[in-house]
C-alpha atoms as a PDB file:
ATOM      1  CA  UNK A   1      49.665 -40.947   3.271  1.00  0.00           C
ATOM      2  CA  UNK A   2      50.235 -40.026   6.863  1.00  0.00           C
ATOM      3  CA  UNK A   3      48.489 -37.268   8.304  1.00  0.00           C
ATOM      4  CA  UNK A   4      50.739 -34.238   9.712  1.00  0.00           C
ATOM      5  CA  UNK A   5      50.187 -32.186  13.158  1.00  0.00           C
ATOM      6  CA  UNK A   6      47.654 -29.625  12.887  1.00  0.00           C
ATOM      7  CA  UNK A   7      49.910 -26.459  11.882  1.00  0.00           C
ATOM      8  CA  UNK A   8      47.106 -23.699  12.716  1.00  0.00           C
ATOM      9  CA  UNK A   9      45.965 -23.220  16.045  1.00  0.00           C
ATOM     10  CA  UNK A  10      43.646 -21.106  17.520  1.00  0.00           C
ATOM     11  CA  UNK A  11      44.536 -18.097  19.881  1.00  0.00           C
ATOM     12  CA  UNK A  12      42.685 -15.068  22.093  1.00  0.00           C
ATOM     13  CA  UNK A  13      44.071 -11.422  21.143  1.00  0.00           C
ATOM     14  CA  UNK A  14      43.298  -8.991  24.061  1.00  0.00           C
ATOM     15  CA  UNK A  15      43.640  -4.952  23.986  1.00  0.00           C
ATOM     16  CA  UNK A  16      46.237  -3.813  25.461  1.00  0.00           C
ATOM     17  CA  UNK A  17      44.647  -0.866  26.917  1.00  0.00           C
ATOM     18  CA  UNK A  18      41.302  -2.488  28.417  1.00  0.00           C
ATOM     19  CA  UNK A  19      43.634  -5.381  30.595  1.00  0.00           C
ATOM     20  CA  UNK A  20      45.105  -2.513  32.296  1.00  0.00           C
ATOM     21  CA  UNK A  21      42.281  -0.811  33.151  1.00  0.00           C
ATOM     22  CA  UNK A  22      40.912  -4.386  34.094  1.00  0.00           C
ATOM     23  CA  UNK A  23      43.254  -4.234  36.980  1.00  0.00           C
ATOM     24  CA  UNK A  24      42.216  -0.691  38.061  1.00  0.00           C
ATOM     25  CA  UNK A  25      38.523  -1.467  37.327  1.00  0.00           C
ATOM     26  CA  UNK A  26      37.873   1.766  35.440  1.00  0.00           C
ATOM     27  CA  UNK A  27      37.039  -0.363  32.437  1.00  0.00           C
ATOM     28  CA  UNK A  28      33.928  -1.553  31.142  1.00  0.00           C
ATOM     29  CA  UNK A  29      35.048  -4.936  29.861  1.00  0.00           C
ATOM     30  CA  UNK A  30      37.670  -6.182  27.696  1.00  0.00           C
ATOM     31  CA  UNK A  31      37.522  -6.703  23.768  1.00  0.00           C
ATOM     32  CA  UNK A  32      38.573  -9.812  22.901  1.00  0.00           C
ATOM     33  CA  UNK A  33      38.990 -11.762  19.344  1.00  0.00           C
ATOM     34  CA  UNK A  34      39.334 -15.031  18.690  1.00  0.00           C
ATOM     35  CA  UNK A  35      41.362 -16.013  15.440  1.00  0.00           C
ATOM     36  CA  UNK A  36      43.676 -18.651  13.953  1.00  0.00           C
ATOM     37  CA  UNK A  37      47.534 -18.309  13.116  1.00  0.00           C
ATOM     38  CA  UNK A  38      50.146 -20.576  11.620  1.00  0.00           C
ATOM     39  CA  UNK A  39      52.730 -22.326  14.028  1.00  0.00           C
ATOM     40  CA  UNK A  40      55.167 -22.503  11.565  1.00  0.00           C
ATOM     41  CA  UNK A  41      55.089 -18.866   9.908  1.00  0.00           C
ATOM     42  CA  UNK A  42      54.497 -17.056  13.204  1.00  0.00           C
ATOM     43  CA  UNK A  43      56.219 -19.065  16.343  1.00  0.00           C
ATOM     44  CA  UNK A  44      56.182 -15.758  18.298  1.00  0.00           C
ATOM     45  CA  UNK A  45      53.475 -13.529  19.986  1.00  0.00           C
ATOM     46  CA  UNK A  46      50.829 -11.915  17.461  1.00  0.00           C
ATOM     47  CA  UNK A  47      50.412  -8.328  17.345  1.00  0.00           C
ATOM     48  CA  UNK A  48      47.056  -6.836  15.650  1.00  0.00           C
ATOM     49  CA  UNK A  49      45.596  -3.407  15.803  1.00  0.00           C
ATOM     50  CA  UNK A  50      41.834  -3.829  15.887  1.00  0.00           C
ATOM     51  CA  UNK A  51      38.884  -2.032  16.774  1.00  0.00           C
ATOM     52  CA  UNK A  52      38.181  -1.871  20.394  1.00  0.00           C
ATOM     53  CA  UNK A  53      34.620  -1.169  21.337  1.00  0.00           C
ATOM     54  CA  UNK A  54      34.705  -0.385  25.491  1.00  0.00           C
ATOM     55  CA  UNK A  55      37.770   2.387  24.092  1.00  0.00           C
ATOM     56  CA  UNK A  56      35.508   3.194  20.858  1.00  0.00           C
ATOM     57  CA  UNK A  57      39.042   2.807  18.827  1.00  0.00           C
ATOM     58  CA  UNK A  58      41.259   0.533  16.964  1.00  0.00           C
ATOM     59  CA  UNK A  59      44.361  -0.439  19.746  1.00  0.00           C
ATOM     60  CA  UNK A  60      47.268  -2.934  19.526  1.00  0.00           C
ATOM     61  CA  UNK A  61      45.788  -6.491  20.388  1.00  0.00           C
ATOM     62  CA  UNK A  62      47.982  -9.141  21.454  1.00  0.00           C
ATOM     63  CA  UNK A  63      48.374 -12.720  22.028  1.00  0.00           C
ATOM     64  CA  UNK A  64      47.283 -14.405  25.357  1.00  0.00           C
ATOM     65  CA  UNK A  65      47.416 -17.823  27.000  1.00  0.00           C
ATOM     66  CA  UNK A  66      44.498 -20.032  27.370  1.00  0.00           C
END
């Protein structure tokens, strides 16, 4: 049997609210995750609300570029 592409790929979500402040520097740092998704299912951007630990609350993480 032939093998197929690899369908999940890794991606980076960043807060929203600490890469603006990034620009500023007022932050701390920026919270970052590192997760997997499926091509297929989800060809657009991913949007997660996670917890956030330089804001010290969960905020809408989304998809970045490598």
């Amino acid at each position: 049997m032939a093998k197929g592409k690899n369908i999940r790929i890794r991606i980076i979500l960043e807060c929203t609210r600490c890469a603006q402040k990034s620009v500023n520097k007022e932050s701390m740092g920026i919270s970052r995750y590192i997760t997997q998704k499926n091509r297929h299912n989800t060809p657009s951007r991913l949007e997660l609300k996670k917890f956030c630990p330089c804001c010290c609350k969960h905020m809408i993480h989304t998809e970045i570029k490598k």
